[in-house]
C-alpha atoms as a PDB file:
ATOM      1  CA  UNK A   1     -28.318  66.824  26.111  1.00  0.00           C
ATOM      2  CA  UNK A   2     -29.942  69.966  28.176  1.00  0.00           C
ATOM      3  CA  UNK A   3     -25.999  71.410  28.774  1.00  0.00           C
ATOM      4  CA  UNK A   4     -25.703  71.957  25.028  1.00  0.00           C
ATOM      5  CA  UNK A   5     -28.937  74.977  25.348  1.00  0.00           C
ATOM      6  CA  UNK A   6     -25.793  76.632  27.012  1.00  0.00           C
ATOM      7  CA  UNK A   7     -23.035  76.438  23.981  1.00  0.00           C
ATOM      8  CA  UNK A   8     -21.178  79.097  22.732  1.00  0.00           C
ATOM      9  CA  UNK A   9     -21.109  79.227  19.191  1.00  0.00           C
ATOM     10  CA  UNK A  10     -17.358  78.748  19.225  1.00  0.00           C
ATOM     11  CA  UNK A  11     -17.831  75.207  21.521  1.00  0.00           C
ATOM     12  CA  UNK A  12     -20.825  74.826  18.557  1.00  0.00           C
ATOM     13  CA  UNK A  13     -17.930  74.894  16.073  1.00  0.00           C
ATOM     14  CA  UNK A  14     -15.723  72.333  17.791  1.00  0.00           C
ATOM     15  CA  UNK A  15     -18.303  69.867  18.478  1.00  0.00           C
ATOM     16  CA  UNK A  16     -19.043  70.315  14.619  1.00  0.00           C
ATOM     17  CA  UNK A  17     -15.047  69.963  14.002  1.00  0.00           C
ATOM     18  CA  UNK A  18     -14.860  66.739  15.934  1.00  0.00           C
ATOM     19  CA  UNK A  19     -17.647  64.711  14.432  1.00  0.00           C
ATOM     20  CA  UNK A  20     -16.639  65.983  10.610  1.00  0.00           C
ATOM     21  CA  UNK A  21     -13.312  64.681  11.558  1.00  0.00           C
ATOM     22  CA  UNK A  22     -14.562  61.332  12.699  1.00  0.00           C
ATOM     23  CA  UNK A  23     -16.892  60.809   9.708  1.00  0.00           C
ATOM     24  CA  UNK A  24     -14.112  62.119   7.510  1.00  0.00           C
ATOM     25  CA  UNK A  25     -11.885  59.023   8.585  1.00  0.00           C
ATOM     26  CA  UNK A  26     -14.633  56.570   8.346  1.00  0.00           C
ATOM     27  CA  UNK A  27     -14.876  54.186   4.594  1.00  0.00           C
ATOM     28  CA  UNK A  28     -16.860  56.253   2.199  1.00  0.00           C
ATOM     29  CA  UNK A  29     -19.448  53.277   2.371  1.00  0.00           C
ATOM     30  CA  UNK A  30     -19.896  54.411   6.055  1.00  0.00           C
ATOM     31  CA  UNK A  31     -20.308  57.911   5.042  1.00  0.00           C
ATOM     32  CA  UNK A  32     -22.789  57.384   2.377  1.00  0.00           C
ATOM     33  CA  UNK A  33     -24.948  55.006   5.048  1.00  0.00           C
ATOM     34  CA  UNK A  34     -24.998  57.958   7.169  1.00  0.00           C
ATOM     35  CA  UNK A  35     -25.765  60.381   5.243  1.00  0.00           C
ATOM     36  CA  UNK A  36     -28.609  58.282   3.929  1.00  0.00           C
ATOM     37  CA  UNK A  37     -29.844  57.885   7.863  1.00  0.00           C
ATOM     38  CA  UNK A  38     -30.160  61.330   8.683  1.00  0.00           C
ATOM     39  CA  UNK A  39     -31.956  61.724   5.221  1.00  0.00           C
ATOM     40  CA  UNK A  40     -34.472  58.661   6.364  1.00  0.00           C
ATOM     41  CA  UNK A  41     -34.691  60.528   9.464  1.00  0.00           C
ATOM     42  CA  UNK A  42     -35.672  64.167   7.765  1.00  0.00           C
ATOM     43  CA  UNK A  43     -38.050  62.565   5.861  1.00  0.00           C
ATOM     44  CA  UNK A  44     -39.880  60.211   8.747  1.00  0.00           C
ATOM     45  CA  UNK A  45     -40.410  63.557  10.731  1.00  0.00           C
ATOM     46  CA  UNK A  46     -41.483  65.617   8.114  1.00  0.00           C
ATOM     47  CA  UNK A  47     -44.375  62.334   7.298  1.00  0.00           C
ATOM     48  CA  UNK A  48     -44.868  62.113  11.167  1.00  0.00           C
ATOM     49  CA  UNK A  49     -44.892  65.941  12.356  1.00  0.00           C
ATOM     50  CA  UNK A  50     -45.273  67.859   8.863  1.00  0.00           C
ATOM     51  CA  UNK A  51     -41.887  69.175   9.972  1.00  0.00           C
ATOM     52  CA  UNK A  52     -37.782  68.141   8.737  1.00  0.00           C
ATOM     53  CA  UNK A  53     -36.317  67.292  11.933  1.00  0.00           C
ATOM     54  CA  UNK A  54     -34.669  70.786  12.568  1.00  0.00           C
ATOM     55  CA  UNK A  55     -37.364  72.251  12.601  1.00  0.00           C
ATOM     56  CA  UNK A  56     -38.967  70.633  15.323  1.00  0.00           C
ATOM     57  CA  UNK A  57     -38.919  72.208  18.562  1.00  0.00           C
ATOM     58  CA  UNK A  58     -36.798  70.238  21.342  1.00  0.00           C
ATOM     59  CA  UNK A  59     -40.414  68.831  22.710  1.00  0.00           C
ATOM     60  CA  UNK A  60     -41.322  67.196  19.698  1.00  0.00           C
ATOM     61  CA  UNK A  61     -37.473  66.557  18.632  1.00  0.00           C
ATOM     62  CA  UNK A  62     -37.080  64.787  21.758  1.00  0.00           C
ATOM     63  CA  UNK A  63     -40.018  62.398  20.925  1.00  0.00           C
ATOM     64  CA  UNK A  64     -39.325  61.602  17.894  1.00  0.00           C
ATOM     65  CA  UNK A  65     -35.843  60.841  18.570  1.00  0.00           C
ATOM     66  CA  UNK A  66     -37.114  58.388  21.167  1.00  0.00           C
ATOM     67  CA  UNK A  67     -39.139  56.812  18.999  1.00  0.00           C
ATOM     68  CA  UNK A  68     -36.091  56.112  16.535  1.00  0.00           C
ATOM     69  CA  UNK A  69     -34.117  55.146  19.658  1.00  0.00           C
ATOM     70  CA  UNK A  70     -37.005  52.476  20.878  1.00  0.00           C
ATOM     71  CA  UNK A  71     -37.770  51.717  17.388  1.00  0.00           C
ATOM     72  CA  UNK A  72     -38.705  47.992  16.377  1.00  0.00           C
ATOM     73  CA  UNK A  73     -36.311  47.720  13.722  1.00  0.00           C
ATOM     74  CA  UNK A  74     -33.215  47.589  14.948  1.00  0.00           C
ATOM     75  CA  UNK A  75     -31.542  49.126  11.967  1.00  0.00           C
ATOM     76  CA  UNK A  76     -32.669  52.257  13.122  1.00  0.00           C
ATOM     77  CA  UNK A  77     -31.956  51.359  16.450  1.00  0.00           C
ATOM     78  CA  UNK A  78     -28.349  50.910  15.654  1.00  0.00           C
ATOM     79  CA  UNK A  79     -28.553  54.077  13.492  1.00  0.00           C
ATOM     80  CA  UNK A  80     -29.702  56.137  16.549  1.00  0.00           C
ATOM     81  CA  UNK A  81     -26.773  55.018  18.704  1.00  0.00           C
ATOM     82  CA  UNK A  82     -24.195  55.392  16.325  1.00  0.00           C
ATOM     83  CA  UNK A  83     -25.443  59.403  15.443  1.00  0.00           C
ATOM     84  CA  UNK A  84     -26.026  59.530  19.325  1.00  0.00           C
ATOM     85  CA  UNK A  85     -22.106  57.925  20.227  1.00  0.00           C
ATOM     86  CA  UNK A  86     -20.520  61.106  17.616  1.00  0.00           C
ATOM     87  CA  UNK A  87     -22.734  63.703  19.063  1.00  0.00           C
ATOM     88  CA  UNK A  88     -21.146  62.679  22.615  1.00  0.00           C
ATOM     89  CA  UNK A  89     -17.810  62.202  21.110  1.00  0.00           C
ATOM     90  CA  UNK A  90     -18.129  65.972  19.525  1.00  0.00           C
ATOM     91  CA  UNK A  91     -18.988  67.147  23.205  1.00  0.00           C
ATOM     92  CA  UNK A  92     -17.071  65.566  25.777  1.00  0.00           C
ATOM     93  CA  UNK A  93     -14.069  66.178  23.240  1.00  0.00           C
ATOM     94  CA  UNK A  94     -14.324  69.918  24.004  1.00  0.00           C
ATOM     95  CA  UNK A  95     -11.515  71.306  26.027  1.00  0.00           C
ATOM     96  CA  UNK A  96     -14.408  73.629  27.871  1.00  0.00           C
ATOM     97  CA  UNK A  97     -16.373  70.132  28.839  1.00  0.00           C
ATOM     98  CA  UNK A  98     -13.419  68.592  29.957  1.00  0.00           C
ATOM     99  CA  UNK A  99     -12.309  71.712  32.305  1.00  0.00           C
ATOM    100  CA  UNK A 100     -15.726  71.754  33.925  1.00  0.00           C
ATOM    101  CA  UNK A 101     -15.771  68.084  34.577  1.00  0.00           C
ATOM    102  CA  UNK A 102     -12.610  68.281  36.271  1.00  0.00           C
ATOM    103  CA  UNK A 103     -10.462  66.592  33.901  1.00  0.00           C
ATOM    104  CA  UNK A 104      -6.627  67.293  34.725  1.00  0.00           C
ATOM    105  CA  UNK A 105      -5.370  64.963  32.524  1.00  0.00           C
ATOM    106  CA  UNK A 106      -2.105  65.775  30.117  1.00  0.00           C
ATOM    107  CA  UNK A 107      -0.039  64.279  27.954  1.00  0.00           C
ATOM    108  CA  UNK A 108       2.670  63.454  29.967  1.00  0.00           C
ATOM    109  CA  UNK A 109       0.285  61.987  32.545  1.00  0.00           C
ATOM    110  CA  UNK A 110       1.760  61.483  36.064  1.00  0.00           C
ATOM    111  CA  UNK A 111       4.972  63.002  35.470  1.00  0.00           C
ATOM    112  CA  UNK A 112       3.264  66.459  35.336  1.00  0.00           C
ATOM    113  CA  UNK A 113       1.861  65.661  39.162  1.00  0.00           C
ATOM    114  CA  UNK A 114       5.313  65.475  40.215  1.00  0.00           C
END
């Protein structure tokens, strides 16, 4: 996502907040399944580039990623999308992405347009 180059550290912090939240709430099962992904996912860059995968630059990040996402197996497929659904959960979460979408929404919805 090319808008995240532009982060604070602080909007860094809250993307981080929202995803550990979300995996927090998840079945331990899920957790571990995860956690073994994105170690399958160090390790197949690091046999593919010589590199873990943040280490890559965003070039070569951004191609292997691709590859995972266009993968054969659809295990990693699925894999992909669900690390790729939290990452955009983590950032359109962000009060700061919501303001400079436009977002007015509230709480009390339409009784605050009143």
């Amino acid at each position: 996502m090319p808008e995240s180059a532009n982060m604070s550290a602080e909007e860094w912090t809250e993307l981080t907040q929202t995803v550990e939240l979300a995996i927090a709430k998840r079945p331990a099962a899920m957790r571990r399944q995860l956690g073994m992904f994105l170690r399958i996912l160090n390790m197949l860059s690091f046999m593919r580039t010589g590199r873990s995968l943040s280490r890559l630059d965003t070039p070569a990040r951004t191609a292997f990623l691709s590859s995972i996402e266009n993968s054969k197996l659809l295990l990693f497929r699925r894999g992909f999308w669900g690390i790729r659904t939290l990452v955009f959960m983590g950032y359109y979460a962000r009060a700061a992405c919501a303001t400079n979408l436009g977002y007015s929404a509230a709480p009390r919805g339409w009784e605050l347009r009143r």
